[in-house]
PDB file of N, CA and C in Angstrom:
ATOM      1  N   UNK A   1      96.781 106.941  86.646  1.00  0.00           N
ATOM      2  CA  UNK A   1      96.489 105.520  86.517  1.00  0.00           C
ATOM      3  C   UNK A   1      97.630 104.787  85.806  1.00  0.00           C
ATOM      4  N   UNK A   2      98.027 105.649  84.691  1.00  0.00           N
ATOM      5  CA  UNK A   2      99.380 104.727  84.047  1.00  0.00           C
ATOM      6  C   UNK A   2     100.134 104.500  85.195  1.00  0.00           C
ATOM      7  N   UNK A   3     100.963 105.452  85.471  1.00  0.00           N
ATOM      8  CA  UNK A   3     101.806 105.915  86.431  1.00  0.00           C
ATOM      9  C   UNK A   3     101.971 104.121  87.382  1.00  0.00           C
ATOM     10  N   UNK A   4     100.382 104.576  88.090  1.00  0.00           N
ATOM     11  CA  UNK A   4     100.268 103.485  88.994  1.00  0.00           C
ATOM     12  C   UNK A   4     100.274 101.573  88.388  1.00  0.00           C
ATOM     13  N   UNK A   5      99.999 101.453  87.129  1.00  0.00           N
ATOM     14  CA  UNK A   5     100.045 100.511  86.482  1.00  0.00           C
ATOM     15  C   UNK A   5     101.490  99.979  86.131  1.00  0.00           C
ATOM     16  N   UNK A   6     101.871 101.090  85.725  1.00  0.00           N
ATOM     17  CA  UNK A   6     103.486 100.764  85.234  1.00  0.00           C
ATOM     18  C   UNK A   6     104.741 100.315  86.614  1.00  0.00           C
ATOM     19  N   UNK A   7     104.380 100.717  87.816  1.00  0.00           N
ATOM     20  CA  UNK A   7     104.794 100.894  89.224  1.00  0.00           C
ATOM     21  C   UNK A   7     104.472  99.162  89.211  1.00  0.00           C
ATOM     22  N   UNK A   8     103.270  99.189  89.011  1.00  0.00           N
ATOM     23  CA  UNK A   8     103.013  97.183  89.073  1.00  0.00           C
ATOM     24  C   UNK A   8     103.310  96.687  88.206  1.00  0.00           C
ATOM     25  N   UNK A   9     103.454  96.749  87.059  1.00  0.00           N
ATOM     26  CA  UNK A   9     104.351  96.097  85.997  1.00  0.00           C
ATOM     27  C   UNK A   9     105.563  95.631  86.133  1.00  0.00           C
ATOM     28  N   UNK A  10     106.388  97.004  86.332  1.00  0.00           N
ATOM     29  CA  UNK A  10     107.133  96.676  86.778  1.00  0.00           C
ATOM     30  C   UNK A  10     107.970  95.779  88.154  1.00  0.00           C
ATOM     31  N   UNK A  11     107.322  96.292  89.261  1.00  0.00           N
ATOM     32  CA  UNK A  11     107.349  95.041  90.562  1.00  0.00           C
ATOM     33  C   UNK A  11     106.894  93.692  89.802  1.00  0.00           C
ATOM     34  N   UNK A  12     106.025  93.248  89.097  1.00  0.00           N
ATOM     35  CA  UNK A  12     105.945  92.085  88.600  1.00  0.00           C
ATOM     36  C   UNK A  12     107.044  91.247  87.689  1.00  0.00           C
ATOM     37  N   UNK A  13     107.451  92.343  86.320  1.00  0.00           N
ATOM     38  CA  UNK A  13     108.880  92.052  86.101  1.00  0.00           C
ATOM     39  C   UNK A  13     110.107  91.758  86.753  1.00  0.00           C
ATOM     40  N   UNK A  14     109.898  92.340  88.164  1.00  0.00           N
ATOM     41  CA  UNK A  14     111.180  92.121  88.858  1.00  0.00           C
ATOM     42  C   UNK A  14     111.340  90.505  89.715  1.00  0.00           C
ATOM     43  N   UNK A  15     109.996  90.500  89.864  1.00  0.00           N
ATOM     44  CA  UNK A  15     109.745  89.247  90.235  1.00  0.00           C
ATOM     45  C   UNK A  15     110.095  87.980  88.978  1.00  0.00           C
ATOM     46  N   UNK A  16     109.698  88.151  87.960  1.00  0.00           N
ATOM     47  CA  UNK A  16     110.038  87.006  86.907  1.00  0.00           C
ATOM     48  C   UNK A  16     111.099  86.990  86.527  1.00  0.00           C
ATOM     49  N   UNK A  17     111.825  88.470  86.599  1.00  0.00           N
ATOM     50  CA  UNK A  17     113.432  88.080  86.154  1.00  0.00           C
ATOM     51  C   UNK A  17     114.479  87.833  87.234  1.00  0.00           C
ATOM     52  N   UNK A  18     113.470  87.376  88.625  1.00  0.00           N
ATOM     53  CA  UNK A  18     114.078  87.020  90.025  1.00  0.00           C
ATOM     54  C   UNK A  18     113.836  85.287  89.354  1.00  0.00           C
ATOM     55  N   UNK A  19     112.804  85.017  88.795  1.00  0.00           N
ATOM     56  CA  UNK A  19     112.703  83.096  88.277  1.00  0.00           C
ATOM     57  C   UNK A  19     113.361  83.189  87.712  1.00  0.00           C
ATOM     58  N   UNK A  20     114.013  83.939  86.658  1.00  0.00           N
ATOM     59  CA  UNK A  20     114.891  83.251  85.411  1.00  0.00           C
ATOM     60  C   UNK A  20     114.770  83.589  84.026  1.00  0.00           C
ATOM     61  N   UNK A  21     113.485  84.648  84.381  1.00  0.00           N
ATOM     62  CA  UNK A  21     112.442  84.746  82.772  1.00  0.00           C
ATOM     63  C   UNK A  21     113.611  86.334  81.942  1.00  0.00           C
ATOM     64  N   UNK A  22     114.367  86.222  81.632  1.00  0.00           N
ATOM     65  CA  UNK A  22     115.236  87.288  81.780  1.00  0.00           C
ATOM     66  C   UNK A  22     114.231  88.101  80.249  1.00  0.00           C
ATOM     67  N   UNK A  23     113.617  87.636  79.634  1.00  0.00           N
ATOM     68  CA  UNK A  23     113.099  88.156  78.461  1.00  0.00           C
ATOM     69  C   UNK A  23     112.386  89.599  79.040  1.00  0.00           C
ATOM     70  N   UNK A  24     111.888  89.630  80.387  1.00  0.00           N
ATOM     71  CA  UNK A  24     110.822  90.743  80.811  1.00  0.00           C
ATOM     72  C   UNK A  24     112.275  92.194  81.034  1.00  0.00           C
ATOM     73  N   UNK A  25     113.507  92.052  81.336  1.00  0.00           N
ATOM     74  CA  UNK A  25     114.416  92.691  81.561  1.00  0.00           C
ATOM     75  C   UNK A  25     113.922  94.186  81.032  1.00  0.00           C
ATOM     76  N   UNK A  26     114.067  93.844  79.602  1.00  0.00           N
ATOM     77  CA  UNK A  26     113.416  95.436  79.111  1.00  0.00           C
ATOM     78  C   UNK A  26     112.093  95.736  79.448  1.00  0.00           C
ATOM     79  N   UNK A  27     111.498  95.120  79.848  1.00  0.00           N
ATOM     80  CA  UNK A  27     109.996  95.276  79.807  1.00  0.00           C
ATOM     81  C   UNK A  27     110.152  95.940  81.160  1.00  0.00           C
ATOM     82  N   UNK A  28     110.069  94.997  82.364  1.00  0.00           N
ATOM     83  CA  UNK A  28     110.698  96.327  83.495  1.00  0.00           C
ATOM     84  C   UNK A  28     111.384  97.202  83.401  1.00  0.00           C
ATOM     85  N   UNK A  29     112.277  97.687  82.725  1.00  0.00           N
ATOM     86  CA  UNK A  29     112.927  99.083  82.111  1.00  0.00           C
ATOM     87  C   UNK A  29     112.693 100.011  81.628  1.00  0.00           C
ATOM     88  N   UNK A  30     111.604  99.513  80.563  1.00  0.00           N
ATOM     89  CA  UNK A  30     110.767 100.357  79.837  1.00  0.00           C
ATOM     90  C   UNK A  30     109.843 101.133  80.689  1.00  0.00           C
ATOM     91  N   UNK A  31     108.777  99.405  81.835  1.00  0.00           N
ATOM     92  CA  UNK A  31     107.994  99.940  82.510  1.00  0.00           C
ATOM     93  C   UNK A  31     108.202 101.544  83.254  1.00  0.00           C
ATOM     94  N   UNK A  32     109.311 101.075  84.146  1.00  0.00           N
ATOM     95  CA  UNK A  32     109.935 102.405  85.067  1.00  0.00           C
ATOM     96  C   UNK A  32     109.961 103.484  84.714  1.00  0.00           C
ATOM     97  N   UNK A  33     110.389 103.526  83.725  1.00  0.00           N
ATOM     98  CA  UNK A  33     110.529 104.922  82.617  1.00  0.00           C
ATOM     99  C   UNK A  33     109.481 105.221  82.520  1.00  0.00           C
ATOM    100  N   UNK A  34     108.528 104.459  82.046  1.00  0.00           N
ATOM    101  CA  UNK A  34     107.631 105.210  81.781  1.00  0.00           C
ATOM    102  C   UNK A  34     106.641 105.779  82.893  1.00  0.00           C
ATOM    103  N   UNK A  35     106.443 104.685  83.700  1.00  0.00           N
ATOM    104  CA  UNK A  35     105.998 105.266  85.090  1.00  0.00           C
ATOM    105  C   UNK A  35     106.354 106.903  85.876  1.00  0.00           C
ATOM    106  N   UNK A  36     107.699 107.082  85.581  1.00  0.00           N
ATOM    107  CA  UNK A  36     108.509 108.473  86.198  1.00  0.00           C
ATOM    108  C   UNK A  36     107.933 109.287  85.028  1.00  0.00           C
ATOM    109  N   UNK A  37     107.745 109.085  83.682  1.00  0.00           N
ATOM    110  CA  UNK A  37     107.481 109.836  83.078  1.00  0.00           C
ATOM    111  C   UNK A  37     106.068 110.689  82.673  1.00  0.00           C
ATOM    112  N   UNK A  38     105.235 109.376  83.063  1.00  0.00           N
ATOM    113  CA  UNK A  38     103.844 109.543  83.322  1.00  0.00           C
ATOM    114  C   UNK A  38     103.212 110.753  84.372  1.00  0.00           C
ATOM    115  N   UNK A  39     104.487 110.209  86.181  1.00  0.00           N
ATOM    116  CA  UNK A  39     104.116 110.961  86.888  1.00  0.00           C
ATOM    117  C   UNK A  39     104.554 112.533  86.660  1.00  0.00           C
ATOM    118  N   UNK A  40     105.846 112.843  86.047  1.00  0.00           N
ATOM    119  CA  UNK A  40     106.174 113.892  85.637  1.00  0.00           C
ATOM    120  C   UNK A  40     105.233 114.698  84.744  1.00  0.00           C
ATOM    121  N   UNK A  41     104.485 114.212  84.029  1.00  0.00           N
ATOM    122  CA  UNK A  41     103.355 114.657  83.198  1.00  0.00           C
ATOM    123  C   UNK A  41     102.438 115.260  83.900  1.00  0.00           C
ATOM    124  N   UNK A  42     101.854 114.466  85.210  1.00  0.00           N
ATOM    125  CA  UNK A  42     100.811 114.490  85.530  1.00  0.00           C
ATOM    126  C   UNK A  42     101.357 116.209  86.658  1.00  0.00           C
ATOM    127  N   UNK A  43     102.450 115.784  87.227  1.00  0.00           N
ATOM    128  CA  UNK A  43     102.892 117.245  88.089  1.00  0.00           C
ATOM    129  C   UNK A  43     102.827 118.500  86.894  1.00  0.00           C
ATOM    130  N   UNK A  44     103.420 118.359  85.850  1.00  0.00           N
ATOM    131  CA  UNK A  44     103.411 119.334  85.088  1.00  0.00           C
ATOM    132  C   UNK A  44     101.826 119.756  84.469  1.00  0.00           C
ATOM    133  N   UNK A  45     100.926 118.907  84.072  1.00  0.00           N
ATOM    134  CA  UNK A  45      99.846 119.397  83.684  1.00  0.00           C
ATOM    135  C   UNK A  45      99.132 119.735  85.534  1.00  0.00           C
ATOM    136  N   UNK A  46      99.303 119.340  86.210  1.00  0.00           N
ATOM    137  CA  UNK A  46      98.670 120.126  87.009  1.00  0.00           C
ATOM    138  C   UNK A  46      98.824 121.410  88.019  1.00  0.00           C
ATOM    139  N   UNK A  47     100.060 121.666  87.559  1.00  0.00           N
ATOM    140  CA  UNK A  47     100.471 123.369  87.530  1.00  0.00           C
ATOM    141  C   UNK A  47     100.624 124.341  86.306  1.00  0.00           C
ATOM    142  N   UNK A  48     100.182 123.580  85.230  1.00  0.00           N
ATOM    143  CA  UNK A  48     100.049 124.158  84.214  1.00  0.00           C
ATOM    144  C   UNK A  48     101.540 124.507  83.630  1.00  0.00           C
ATOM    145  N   UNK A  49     102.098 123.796  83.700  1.00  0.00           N
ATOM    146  CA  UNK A  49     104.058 123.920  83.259  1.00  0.00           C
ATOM    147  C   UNK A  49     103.894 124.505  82.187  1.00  0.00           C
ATOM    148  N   UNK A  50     105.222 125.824  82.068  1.00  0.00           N
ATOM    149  CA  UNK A  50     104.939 126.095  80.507  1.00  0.00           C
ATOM    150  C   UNK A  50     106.064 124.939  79.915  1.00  0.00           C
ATOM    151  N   UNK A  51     105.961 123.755  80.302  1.00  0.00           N
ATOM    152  CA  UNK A  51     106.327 122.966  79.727  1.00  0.00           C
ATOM    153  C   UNK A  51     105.812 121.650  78.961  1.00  0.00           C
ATOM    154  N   UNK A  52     104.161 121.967  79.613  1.00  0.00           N
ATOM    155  CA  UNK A  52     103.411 120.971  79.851  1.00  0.00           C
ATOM    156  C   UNK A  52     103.134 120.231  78.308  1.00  0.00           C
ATOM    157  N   UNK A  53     103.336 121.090  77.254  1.00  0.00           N
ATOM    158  CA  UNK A  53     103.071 120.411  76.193  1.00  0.00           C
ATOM    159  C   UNK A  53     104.125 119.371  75.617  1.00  0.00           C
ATOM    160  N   UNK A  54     105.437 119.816  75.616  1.00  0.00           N
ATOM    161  CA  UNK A  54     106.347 119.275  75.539  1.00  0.00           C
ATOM    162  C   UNK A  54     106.374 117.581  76.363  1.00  0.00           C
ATOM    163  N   UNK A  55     106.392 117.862  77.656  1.00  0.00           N
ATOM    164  CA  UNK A  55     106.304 116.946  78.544  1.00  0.00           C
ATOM    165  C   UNK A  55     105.157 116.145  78.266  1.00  0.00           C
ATOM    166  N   UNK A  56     104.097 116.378  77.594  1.00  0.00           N
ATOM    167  CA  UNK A  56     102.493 115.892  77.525  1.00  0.00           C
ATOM    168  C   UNK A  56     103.216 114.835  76.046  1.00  0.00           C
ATOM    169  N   UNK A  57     103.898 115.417  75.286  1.00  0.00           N
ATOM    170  CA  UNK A  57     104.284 114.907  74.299  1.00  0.00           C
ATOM    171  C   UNK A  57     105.455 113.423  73.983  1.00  0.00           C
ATOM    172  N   UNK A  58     106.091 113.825  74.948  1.00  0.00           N
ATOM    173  CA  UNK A  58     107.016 112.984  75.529  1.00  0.00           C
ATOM    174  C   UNK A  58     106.683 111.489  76.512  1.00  0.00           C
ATOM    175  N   UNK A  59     105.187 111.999  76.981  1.00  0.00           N
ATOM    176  CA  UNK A  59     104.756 110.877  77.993  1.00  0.00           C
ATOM    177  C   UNK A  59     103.896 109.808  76.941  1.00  0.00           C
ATOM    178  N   UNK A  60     103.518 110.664  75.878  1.00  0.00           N
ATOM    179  CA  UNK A  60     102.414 109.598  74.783  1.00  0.00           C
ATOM    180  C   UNK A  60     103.462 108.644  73.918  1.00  0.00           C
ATOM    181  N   UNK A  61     105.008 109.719  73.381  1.00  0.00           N
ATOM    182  CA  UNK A  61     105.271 108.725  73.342  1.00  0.00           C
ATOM    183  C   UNK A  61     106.216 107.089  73.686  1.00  0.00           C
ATOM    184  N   UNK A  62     106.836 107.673  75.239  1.00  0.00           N
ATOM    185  CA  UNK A  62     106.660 106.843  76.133  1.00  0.00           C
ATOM    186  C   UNK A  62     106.028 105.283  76.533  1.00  0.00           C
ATOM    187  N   UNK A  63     105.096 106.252  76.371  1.00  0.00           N
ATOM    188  CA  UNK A  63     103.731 105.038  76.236  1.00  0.00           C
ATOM    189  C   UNK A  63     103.302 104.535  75.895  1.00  0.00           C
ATOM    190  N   UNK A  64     103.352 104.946  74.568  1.00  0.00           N
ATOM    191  CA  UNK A  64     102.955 104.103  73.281  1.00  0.00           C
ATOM    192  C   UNK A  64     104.780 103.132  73.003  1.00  0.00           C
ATOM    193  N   UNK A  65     105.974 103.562  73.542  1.00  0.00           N
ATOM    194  CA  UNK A  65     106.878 102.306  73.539  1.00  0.00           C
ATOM    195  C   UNK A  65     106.312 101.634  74.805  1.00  0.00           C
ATOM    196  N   UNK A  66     105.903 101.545  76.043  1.00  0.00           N
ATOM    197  CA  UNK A  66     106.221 100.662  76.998  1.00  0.00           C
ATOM    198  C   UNK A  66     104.481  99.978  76.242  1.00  0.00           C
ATOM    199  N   UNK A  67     103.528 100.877  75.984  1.00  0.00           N
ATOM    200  CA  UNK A  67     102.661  99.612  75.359  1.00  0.00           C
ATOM    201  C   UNK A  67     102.756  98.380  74.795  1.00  0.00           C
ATOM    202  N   UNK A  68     104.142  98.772  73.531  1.00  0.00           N
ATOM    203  CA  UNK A  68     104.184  97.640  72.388  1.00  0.00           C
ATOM    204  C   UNK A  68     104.972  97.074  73.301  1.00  0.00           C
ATOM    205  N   UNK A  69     106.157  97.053  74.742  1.00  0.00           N
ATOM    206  CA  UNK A  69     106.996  96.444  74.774  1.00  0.00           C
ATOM    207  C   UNK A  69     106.080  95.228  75.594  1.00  0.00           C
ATOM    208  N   UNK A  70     105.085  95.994  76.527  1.00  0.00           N
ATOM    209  CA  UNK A  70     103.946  94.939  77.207  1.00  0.00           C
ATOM    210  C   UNK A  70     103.301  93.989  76.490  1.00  0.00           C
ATOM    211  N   UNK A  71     103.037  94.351  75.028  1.00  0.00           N
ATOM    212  CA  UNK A  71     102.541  93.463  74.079  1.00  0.00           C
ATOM    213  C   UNK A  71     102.937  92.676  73.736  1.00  0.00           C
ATOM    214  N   UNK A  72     104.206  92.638  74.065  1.00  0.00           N
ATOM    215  CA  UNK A  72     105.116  91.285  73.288  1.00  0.00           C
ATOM    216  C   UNK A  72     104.733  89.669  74.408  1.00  0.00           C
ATOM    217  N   UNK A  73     104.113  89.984  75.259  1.00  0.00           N
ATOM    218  CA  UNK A  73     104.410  89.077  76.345  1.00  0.00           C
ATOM    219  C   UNK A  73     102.736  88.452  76.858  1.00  0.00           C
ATOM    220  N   UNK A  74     102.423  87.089  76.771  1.00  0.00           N
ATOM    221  CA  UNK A  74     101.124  87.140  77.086  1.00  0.00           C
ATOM    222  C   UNK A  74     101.047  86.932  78.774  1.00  0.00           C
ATOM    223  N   UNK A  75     100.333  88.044  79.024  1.00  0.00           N
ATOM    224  CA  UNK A  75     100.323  88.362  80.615  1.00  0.00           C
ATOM    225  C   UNK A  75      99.906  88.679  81.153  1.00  0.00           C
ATOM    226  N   UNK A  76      98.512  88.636  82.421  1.00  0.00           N
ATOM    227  CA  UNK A  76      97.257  89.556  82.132  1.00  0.00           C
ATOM    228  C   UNK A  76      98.134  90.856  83.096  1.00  0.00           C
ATOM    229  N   UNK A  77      99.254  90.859  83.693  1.00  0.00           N
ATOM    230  CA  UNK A  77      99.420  92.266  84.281  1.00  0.00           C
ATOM    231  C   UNK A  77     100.044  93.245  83.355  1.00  0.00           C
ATOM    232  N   UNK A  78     100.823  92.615  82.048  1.00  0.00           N
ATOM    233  CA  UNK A  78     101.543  93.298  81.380  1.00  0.00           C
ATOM    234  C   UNK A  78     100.103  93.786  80.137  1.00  0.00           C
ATOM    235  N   UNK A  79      99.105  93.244  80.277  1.00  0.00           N
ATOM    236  CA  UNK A  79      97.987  93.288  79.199  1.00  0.00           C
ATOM    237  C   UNK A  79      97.547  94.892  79.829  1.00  0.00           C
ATOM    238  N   UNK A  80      96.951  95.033  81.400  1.00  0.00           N
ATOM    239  CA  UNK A  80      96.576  95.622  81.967  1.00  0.00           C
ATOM    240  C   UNK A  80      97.360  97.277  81.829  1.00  0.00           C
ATOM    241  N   UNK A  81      99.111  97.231  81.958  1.00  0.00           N
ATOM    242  CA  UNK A  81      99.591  98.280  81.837  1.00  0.00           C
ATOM    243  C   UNK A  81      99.702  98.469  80.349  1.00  0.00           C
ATOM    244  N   UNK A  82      99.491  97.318  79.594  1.00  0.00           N
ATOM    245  CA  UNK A  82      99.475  98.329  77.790  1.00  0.00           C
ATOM    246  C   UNK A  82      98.432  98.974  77.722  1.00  0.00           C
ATOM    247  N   UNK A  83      97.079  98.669  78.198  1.00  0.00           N
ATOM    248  CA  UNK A  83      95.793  99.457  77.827  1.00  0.00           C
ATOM    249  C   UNK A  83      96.150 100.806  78.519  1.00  0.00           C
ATOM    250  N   UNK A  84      96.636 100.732  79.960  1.00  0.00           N
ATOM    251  CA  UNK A  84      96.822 102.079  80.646  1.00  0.00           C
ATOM    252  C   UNK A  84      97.647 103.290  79.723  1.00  0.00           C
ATOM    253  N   UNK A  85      98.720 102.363  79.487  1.00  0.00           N
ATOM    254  CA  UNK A  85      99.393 103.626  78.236  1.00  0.00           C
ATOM    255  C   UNK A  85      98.545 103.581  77.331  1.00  0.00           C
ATOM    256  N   UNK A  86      97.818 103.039  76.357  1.00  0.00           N
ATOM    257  CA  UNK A  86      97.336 103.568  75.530  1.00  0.00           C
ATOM    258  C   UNK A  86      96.342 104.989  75.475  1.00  0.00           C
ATOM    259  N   UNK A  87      95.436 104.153  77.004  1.00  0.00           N
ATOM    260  CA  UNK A  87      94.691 105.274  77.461  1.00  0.00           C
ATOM    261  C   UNK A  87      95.914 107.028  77.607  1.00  0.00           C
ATOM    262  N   UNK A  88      96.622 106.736  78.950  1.00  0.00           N
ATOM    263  CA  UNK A  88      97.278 108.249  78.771  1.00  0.00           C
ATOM    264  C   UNK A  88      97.593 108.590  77.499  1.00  0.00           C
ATOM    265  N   UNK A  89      98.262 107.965  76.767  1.00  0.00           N
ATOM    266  CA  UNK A  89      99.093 108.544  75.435  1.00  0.00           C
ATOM    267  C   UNK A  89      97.908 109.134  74.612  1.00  0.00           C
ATOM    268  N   UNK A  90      96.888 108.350  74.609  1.00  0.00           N
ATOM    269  CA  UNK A  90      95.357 108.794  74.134  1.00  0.00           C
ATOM    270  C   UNK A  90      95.363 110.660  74.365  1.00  0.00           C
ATOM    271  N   UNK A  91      94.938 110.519  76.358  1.00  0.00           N
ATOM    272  CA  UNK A  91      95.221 111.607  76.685  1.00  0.00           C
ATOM    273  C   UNK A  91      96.056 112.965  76.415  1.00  0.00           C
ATOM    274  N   UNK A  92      97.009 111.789  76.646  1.00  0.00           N
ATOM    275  CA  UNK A  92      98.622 113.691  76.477  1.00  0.00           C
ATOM    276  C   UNK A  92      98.209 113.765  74.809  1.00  0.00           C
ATOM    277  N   UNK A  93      97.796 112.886  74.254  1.00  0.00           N
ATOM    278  CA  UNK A  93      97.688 113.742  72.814  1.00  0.00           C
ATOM    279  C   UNK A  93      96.478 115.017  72.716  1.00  0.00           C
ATOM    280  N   UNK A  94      95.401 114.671  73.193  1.00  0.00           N
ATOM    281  CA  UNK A  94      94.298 115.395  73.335  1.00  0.00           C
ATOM    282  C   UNK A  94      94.300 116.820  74.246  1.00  0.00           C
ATOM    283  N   UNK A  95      95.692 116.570  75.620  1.00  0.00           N
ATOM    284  CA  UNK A  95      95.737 118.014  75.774  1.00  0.00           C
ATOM    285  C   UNK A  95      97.071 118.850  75.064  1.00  0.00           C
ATOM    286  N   UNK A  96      97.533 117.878  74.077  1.00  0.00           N
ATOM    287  CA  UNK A  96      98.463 118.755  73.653  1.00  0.00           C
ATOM    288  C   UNK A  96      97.961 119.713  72.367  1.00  0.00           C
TER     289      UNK A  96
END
């Protein structure tokens, strides 16, 4: 669900810093990242990676940066992908 949230975050950022709004720049940057990183999580916990903790660790805190960076901005799509990271990062902490 992050994964997929951050994928629209970001397409939305790309769109506002296509108007002019150049402030979202990092915010789509962040988004992306974290999106690839999310999905990388999700491949690794579901083959059981002996990496998976590491990687589980790395995606929370990920997430917990592209959260605060969504927070800075009042937006209901950027509102939508901070709760999503909070939720995973929630997660990768609980299976780590």
């Amino acid at each position: 669900d992050c994964a997929r949230e951050c994928e629209a975050c970001f397409d939305h950022c790309v769109m506002l810093t296509s108007q002019g709004k150049k402030e979202h720049v990092r915010t789509l940057k962040t988004c992306v990242d974290c999106g690839d990183i999310c999905a990388l999580a999700a491949k690794a916990i579901g083959r059981n990676g002996a990496l998976a903790p590491q990687i589980c660790d790395g995606c929370a805190k990920a997430c917990d940066a592209c959260a605060a960076e969504c927070e800075k901005h009042d937006d209901p799509m950027m509102k939508r992908c901070a709760e999503a990271c909070k939720a995973c990062a929630k997660a990768c902490r609980e299976m780590i």
